[in-house]
Protein backbone atom coordinates (compact mmCIF):
# COMPACT_ATOMS: atom_id res chain seq x y z
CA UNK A 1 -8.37 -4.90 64.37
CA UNK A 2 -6.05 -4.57 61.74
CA UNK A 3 -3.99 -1.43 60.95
CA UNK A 4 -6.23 -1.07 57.64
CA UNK A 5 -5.30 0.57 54.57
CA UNK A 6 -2.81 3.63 54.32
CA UNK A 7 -4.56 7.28 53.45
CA UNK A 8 -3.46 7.41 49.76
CA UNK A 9 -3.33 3.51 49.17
CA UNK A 10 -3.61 2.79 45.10
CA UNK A 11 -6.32 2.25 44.10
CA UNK A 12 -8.12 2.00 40.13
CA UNK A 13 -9.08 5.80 39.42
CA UNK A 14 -4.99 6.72 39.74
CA UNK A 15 -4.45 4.37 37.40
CA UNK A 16 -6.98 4.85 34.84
CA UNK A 17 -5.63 8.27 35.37
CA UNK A 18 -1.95 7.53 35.01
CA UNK A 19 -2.87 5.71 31.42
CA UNK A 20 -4.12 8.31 30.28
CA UNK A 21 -1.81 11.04 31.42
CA UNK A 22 0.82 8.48 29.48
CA UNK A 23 -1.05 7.42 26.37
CA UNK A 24 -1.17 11.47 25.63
CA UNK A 25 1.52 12.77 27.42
CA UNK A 26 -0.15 15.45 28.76
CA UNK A 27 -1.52 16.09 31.71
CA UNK A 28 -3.53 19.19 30.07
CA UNK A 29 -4.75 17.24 27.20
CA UNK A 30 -5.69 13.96 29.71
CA UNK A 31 -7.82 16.73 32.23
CA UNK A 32 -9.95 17.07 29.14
CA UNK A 33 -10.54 14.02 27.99
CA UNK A 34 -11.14 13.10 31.46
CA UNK A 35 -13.26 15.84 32.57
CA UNK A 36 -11.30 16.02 35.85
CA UNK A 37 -9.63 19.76 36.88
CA UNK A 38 -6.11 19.34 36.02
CA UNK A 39 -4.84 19.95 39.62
CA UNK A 40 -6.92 17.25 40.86
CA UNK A 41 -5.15 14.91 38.25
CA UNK A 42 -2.00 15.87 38.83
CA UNK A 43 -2.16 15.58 42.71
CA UNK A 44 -3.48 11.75 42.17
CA UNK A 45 -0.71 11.05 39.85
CA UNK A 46 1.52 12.58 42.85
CA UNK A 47 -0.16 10.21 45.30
CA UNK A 48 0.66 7.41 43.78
CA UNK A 49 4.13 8.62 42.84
CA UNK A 50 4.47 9.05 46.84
CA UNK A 51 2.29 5.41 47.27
CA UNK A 52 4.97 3.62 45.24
CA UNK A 53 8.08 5.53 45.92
CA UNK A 54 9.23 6.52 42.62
CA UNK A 55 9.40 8.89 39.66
CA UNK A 56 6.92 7.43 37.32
CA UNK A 57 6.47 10.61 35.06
CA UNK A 58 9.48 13.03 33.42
CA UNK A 59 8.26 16.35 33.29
CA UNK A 60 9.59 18.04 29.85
CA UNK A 61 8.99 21.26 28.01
CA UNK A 62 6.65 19.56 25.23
CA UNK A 63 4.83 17.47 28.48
CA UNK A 64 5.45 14.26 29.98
CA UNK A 65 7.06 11.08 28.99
CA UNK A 66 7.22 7.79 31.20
CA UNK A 67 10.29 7.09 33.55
CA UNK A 68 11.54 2.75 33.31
CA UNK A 69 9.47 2.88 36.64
CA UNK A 70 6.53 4.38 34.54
CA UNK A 71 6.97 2.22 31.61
CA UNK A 72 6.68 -1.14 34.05
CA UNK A 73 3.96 0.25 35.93
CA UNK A 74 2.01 1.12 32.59
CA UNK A 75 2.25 -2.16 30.99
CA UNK A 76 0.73 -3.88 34.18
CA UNK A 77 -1.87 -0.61 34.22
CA UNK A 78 -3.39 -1.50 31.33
CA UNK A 79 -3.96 -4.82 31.85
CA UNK A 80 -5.67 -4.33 35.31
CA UNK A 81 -8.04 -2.11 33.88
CA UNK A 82 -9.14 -4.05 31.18
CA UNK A 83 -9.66 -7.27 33.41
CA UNK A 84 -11.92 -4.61 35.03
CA UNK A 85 -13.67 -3.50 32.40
CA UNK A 86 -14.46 -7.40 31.33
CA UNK A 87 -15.40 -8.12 34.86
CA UNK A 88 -18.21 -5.15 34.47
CA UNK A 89 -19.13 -6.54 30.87
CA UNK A 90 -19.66 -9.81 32.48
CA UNK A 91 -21.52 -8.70 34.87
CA UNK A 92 -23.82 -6.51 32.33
CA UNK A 93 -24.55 -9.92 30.56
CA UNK A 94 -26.40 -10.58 32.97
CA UNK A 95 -28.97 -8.12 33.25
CA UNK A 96 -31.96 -8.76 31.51
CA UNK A 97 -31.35 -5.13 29.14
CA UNK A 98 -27.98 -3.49 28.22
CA UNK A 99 -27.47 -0.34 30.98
CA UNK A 100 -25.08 2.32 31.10
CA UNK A 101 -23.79 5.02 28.83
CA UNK A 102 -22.50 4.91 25.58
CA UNK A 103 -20.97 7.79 23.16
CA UNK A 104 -20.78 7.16 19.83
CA UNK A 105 -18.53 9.69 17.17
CA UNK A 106 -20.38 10.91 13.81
CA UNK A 107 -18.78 12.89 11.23
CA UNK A 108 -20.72 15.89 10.50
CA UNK A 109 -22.15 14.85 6.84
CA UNK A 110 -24.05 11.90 8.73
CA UNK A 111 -24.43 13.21 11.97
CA UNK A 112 -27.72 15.61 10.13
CA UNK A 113 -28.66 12.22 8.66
CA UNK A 114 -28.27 9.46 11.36
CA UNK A 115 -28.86 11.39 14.87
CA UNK A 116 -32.56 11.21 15.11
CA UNK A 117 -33.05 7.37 13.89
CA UNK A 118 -30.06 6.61 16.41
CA UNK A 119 -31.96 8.26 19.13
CA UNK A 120 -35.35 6.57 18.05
CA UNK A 121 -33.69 3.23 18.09
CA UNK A 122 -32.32 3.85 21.78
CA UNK A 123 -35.29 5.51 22.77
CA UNK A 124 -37.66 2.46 21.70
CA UNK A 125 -35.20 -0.67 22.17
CA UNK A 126 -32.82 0.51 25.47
CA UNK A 127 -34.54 2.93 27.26
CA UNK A 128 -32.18 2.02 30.46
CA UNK A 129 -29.07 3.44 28.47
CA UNK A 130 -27.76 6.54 27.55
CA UNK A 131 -26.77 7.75 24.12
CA UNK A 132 -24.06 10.68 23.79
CA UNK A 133 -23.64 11.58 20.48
CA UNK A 134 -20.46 14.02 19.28
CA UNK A 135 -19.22 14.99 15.70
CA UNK A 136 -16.11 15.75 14.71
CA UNK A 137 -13.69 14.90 11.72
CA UNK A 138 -12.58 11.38 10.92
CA UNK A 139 -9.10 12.58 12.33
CA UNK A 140 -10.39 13.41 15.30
CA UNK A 141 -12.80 10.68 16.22
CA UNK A 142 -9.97 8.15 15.57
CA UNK A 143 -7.98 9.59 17.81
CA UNK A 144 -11.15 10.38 20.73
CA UNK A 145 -11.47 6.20 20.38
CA UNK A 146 -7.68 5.85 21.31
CA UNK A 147 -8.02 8.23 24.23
CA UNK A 148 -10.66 6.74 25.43
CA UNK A 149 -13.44 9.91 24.80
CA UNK A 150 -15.94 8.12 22.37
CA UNK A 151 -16.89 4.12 22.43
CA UNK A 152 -17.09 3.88 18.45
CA UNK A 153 -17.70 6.25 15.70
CA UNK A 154 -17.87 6.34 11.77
CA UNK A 155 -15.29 6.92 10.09
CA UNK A 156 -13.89 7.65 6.70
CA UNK A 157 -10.96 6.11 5.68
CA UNK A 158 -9.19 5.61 8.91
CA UNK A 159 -5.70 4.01 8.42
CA UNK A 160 -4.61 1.28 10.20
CA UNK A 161 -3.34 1.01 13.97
CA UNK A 162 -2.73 -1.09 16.65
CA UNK A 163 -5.39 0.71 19.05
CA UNK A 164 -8.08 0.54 17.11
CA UNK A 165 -10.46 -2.17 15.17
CA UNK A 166 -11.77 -1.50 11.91
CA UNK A 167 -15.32 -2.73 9.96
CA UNK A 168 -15.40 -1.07 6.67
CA UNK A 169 -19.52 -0.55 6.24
CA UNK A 170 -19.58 0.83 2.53
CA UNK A 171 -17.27 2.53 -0.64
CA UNK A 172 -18.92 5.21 -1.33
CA UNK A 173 -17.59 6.98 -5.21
CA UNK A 174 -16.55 10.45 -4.91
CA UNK A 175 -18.54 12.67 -7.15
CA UNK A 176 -17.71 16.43 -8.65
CA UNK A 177 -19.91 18.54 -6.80
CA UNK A 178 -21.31 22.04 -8.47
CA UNK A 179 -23.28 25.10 -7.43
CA UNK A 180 -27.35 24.41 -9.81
CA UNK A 181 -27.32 27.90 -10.85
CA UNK A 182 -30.28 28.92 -12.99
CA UNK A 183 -31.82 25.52 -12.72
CA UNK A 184 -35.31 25.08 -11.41
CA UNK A 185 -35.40 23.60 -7.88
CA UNK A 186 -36.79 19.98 -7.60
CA UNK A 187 -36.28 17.82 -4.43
CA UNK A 188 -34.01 15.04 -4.28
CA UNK A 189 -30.13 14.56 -5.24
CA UNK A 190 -29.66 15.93 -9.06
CA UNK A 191 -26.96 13.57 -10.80
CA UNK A 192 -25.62 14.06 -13.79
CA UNK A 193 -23.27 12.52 -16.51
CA UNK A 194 -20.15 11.60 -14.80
CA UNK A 195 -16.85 13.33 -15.67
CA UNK A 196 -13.01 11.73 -16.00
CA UNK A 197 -10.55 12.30 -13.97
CA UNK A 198 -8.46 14.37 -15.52
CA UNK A 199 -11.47 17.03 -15.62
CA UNK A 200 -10.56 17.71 -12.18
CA UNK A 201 -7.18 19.54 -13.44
CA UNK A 202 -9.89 22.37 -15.11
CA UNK A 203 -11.71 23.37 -11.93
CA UNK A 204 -11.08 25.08 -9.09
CA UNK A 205 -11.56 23.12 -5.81
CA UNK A 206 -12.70 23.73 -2.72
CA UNK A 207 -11.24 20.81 -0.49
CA UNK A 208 -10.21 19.62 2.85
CA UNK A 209 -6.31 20.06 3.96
CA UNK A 210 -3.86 17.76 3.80
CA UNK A 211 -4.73 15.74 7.11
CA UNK A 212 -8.02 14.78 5.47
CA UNK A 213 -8.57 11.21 3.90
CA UNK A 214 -10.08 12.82 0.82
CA UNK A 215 -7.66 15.04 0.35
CA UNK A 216 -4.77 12.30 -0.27
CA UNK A 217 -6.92 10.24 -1.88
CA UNK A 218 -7.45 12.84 -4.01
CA UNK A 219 -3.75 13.97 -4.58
CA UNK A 220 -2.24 10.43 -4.46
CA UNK A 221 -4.57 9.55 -7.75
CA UNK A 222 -3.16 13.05 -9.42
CA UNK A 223 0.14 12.17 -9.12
CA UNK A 224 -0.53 8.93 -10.53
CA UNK A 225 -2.33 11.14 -13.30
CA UNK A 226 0.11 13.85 -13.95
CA UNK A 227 -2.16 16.00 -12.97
CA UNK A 228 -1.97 19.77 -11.37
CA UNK A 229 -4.62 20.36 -9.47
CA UNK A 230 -6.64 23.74 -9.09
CA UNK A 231 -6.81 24.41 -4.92
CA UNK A 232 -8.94 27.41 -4.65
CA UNK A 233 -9.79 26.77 -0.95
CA UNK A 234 -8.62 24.39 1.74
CA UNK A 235 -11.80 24.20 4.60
CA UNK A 236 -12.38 21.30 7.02
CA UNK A 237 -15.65 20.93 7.48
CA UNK A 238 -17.76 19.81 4.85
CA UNK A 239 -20.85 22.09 5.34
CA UNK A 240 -18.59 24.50 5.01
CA UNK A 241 -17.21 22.85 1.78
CA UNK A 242 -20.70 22.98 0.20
CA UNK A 243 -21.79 26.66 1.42
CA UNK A 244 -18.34 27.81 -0.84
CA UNK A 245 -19.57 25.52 -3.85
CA UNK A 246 -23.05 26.61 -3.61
CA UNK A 247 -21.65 30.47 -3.36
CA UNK A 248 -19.51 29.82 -6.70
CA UNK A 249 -16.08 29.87 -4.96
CA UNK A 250 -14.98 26.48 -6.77
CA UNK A 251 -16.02 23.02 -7.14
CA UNK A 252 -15.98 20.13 -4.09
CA UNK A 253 -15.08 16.45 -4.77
CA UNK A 254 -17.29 14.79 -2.34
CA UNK A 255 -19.35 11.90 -1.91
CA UNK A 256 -23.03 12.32 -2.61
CA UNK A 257 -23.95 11.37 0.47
CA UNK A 258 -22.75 14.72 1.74
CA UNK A 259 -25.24 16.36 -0.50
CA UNK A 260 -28.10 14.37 0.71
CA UNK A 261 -27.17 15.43 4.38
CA UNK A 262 -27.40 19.22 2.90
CA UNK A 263 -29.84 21.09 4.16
CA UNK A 264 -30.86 22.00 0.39
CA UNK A 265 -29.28 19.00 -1.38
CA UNK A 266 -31.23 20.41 -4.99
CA UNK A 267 -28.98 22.93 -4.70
CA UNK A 268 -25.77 20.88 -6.14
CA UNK A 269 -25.20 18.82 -9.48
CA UNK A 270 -23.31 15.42 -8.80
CA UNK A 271 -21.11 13.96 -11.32
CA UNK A 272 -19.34 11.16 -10.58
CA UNK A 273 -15.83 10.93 -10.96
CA UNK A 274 -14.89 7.93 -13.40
CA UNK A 275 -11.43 6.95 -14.86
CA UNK A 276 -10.53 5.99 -12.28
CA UNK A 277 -13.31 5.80 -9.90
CA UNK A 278 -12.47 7.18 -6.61
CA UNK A 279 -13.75 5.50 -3.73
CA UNK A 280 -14.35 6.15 -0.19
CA UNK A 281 -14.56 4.09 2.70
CA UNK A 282 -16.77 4.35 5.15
CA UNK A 283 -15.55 2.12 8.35
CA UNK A 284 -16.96 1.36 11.87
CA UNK A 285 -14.41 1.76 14.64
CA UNK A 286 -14.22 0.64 17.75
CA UNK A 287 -11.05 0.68 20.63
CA UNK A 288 -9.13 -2.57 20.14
CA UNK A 289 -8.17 -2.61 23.77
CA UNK A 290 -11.26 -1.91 25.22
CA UNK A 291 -13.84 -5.06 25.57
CA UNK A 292 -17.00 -4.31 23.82
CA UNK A 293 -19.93 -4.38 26.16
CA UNK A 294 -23.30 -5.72 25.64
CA UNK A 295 -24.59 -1.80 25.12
CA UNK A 296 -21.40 -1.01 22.60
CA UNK A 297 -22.61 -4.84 20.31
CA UNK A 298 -25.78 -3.27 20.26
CA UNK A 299 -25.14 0.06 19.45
CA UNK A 300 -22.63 -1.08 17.03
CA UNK A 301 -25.45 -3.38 15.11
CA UNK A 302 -28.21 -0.42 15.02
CA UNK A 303 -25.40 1.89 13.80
CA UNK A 304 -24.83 -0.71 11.26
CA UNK A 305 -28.11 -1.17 9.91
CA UNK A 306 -28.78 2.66 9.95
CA UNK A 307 -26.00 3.61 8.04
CA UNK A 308 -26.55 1.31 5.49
CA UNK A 309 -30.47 1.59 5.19
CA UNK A 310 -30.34 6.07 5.52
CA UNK A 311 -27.08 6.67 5.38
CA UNK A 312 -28.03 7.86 1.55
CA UNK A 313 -24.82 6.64 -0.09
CA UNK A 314 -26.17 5.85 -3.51
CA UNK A 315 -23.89 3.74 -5.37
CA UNK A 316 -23.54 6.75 -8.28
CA UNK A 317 -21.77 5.02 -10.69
CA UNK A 318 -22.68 3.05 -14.07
């Protein structure tokens, strides 16, 4: 009989663990997305440090960065594990109904809108998988897709990069958004005349911060403009956004499908914002170097179709 493999041999999780220790630097930051304790991580990074006789990982002050050894070692990583992951998706073809687990990333605005017909769809068409939804900012799910944490996501305007592939799904105009004091209450969104541009300069806003798509989109047209703008409050979150507006703290420049997600969507005027019209783009994203299963083409089409049948982006303008 043969000698047979050594204890701490390499094998696929220390690599898919390596990767991602690399692709974020971090071995605190790679523990979470990995759910793994990060002293389990670290001691099968160490193993296969020991396994292969060499430094792959330089410990700094800000985290880790990858050694010549590491940067060799990572280019070949990646490759093994997505010949891997194809040799799985091949063999998912197969089976007669897409399997497995899929997570999918919603910004909050059409999370309240698209969670329960997502979970319909699953729950009537692939019973044998399982749906994870999580919400976070556009930002953030970009960045969840790179590292691996969610399979696709919506997203609005995400710029371009190498690690990710982008479907843009529908422009949606941005609207001026106002509290409907003193007006009676009637269901359904409540659109108005639309307003110019420059109208912006004479109310105060309530707005996301800087690292927010609307937010530049927003600026980048009022320096085109000459415009000053009025930033009453910078908030994230965009339920947020409309509990200041609808508590007369300033004005939001959102798109009305925002509103509609609202839990009291009468309770906001929409005027849409015209010379110029402002659009946003809603996008479908997906991890360029990750090969799409059978359960991600089909999630990806029923997220498709959902989003554009009750997504409730009304096309506001004339």
């Amino acid at each position: 009989m043969g000698a047979g493999p050594p204890p701490h041999a390499m094998n696929l999780k220390q690599l898919e663990y390596f990767v991602r220790v690399a692709e974020l630097g971090s071995f605190s930051r790679a523990a979470m997305i990995l759910d793994v304790a990060q002293p389990a991580l670290s001691r099968q990074v160490r193993l296969l440090e020991t396994d292969l006789r060499c430094a792959l990982l330089q410990r700094t002050g800000r985290g880790v960065v990858l050694t010549e050894a590491g940067r060799r070692l990572f280019e070949r990583s990646v490759g093994i594990l997505q010949l891997v992951q194809q040799a799985r998706e091949d063999l998912e073809a197969g089976r007669e109904e897409p399997a497995g687990r899929v997570t999918i990333g919603l910004p909050p605005s059409l999370g309240r809108l698209l969670t329960l017909p997502l979970a319909e769809r699953f729950r009537d068409h692939l019973p044998k998988a399982r749906l994870v939804i999580v919400e976070g900012l556009s930002t953030h799910l970009i960045e969840w897709i790179a590292t691996g944490r969610v399979d696709l996501a919506l997203a609005h305007n995400p710029e371009a990069q190498p690690a990710i592939e982008i479907q843009p799904l529908l422009d949606e105009p941005l609207c001026l958004i106002s509290p409907a004091r003193g007006r009676p209450r009637r269901a359904g969104l409540r659109i108005e005349p639309a307003v110019a541009f420059t109208d912006l300069a004479h109310h105060p806003l309530v707005i996301p911060d800087h690292t927010q798509a609307i937010r530049r989109l927003v600026e980048a047209q009022a320096a085109l403009s000459g415009l000053k703008l009025a930033i009453a409050l910078e908030v994230s979150g965009v339920p947020a956004i409309l509990e200041l507006v609808r508590a007369g703290f300033g004005y939001a420049v959102l798109g009305a499908g925002a509103v509609r997600a609202a839990a009291e969507p009468q309770a906001f005027v929409i005027r849409p914002i015209e010379r110029p019209r402002l659009l946003s783009k809603l996008c479908l994203a997906v991890s360029a170097h990750k090969p799409a299963t059978p359960l991600i083409r089909h999630a990806m089409r029923m997220l498709d179709e959902l989003t554009r049948r009750c997504g409730g982006l009304p096309d506001t303008g004339p």
